[in-house]
Protein backbone atom coordinates (compact mmCIF):
# COMPACT_ATOMS: atom_id res chain seq x y z
CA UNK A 1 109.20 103.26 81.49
CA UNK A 2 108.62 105.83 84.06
CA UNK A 3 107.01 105.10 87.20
CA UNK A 4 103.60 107.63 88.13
CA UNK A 5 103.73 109.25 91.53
CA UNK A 6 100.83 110.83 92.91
CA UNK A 7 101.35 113.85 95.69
CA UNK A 8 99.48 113.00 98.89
CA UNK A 9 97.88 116.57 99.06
CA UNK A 10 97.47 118.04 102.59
CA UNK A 11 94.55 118.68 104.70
CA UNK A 12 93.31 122.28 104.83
CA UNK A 13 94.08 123.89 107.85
CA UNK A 14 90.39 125.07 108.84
CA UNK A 15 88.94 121.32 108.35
CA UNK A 16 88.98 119.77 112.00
CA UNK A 17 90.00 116.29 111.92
CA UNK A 18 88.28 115.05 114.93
CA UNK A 19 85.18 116.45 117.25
CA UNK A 20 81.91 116.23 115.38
CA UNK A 21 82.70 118.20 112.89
CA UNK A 22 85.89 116.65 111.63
CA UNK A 23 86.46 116.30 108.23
CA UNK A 24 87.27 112.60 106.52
CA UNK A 25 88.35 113.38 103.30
CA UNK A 26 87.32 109.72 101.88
CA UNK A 27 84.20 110.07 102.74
CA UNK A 28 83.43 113.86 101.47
CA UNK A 29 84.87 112.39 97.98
CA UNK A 30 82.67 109.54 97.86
CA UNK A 31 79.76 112.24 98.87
CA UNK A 32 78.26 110.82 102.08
CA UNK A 33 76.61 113.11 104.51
CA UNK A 34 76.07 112.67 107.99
CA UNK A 35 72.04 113.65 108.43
CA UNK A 36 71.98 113.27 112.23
CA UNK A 37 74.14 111.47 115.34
CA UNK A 38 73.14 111.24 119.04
CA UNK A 39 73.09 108.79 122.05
CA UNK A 40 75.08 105.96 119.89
CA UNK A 41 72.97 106.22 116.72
CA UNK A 42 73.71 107.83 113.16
CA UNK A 43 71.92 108.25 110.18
CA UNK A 44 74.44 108.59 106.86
CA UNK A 45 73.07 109.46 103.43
CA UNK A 46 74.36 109.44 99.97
CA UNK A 47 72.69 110.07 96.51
CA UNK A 48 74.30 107.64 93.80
CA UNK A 49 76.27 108.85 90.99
CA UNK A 50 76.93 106.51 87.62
CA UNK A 51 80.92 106.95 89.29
CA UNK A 52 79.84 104.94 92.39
CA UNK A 53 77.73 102.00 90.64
CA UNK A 54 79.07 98.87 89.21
CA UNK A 55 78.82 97.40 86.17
CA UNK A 56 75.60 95.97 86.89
CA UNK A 57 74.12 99.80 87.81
CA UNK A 58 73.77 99.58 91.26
CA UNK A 59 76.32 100.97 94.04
CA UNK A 60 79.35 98.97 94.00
CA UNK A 61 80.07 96.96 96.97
CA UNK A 62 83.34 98.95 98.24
CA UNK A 63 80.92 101.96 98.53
CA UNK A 64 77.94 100.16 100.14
CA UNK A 65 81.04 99.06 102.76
CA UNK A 66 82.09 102.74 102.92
CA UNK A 67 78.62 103.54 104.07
CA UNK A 68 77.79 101.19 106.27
CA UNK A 69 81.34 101.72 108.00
CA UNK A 70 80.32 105.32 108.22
CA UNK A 71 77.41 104.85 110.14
CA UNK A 72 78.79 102.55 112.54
CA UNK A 73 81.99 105.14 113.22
CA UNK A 74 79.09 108.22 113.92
CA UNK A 75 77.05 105.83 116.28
CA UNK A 76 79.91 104.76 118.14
CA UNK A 77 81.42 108.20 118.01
CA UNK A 78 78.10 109.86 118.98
CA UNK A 79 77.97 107.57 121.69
CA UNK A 80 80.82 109.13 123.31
CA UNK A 81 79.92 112.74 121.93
CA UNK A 82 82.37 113.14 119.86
CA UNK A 83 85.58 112.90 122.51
CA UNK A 84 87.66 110.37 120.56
CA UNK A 85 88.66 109.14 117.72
CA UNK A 86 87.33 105.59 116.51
CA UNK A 87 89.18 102.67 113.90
CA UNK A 88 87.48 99.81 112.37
CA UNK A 89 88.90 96.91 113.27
CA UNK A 90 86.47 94.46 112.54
CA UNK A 91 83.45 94.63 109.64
CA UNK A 92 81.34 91.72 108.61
CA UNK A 93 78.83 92.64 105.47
CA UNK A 94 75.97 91.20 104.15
CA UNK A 95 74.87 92.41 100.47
CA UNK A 96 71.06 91.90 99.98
CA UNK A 97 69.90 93.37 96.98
CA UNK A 98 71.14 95.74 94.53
CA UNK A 99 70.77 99.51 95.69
CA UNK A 100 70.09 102.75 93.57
CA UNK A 101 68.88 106.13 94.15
CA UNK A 102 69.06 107.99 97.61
CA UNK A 103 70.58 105.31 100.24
CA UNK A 104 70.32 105.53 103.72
CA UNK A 105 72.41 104.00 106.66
CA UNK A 106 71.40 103.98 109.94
CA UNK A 107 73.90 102.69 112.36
CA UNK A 108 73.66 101.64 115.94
CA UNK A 109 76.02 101.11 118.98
CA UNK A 110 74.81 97.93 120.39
CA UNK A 111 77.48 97.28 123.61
CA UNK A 112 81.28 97.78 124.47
CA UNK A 113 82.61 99.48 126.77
CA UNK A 114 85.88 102.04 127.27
CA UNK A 115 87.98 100.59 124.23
CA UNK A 116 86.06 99.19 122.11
CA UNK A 117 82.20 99.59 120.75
CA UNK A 118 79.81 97.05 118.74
CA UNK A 119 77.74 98.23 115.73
CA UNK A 120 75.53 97.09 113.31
CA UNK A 121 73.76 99.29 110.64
CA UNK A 122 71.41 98.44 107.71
CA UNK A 123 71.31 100.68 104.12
CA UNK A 124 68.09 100.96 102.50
CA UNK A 125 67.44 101.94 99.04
CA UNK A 126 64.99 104.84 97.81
CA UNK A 127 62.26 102.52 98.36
CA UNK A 128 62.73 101.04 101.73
CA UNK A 129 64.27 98.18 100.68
CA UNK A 130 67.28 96.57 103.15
CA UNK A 131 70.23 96.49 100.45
CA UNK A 132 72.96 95.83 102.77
CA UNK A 133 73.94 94.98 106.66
CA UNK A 134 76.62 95.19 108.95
CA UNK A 135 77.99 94.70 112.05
CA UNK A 136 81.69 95.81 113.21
CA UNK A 137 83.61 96.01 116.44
CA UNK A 138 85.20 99.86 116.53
CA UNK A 139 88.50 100.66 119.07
CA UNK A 140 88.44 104.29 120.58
CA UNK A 141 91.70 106.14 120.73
CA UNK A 142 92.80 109.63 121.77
CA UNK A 143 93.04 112.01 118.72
CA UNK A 144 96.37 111.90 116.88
CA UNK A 145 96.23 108.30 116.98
CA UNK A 146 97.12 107.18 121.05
CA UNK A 147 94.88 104.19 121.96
CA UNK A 148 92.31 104.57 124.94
CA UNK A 149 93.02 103.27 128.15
CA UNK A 150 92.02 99.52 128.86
């Protein structure tokens, strides 16, 4: 039996990968588009595809995370316009209802201070509906990966 290796291609060389244009390859894939972020608020869109949806039909839950993470890394990012780099290192999720169609996240930085930011963020469905929350604690760092000053 032979084992399968998969090459880790590299980043093109004109994609930034910080500022506010910076490219996250992850998201692109997954097809989520930042519509607007300013003053430590983001809105993130993404039109399902049958590849994104459960079994069920709707979005599957590790996508519905993906977006919701999203829009809490923009607000907190947009919060500091753009001049570091932000991790996740804490994400608490709340699935409501099933989402299709066009979904929306709007995230919000809600306090923190020169390490660390607060979010929360809601998706809503094509309809209006609320189809998932979030809130998650984000830790700035320089770009290439240094951690902020305390």
């Amino acid at each position: 039996m032979t084992k399968k290796t998969t090459a880790h291609a590299p980043e093109p060389a004109t994609l930034p990968s910080h500022g506010r244009d910076r490219h996250v390859p992850f998201t692109a894939h997954v097809g989520i588009e930042r519509v607007r972020a300013e003053a430590g608020e983001a809105l993130m869109e993404l039109e399902l595809r049958p590849e994104l949806c459960n079994n069920h039909g709707g979005c599957h839950g590790g996508v519905m995370m993906t977006l919701l993470d999203a829009a809490m890394a923009n607000a907190a990012l947009s919060r500091i316009d753009y001049s570091r780099e932000v991790v996740t290192i804490d994400m608490h999720i709340a699935f409501m209802r099933p989402a299709t169609g066009r979904l929306k996240a709007v995230g919000r930085a809600t306090g923190g201070g020169r390490s660390v930011c607060f979010c929360e963020a809601e998706v809503h469905d094509m309809h209006g509906h609320v189809c998932g929350k979030a809130m998650g604690t984000f830790r700035y760092r320089q770009p290439g990966g240094t951690h902020a000053p305390e």
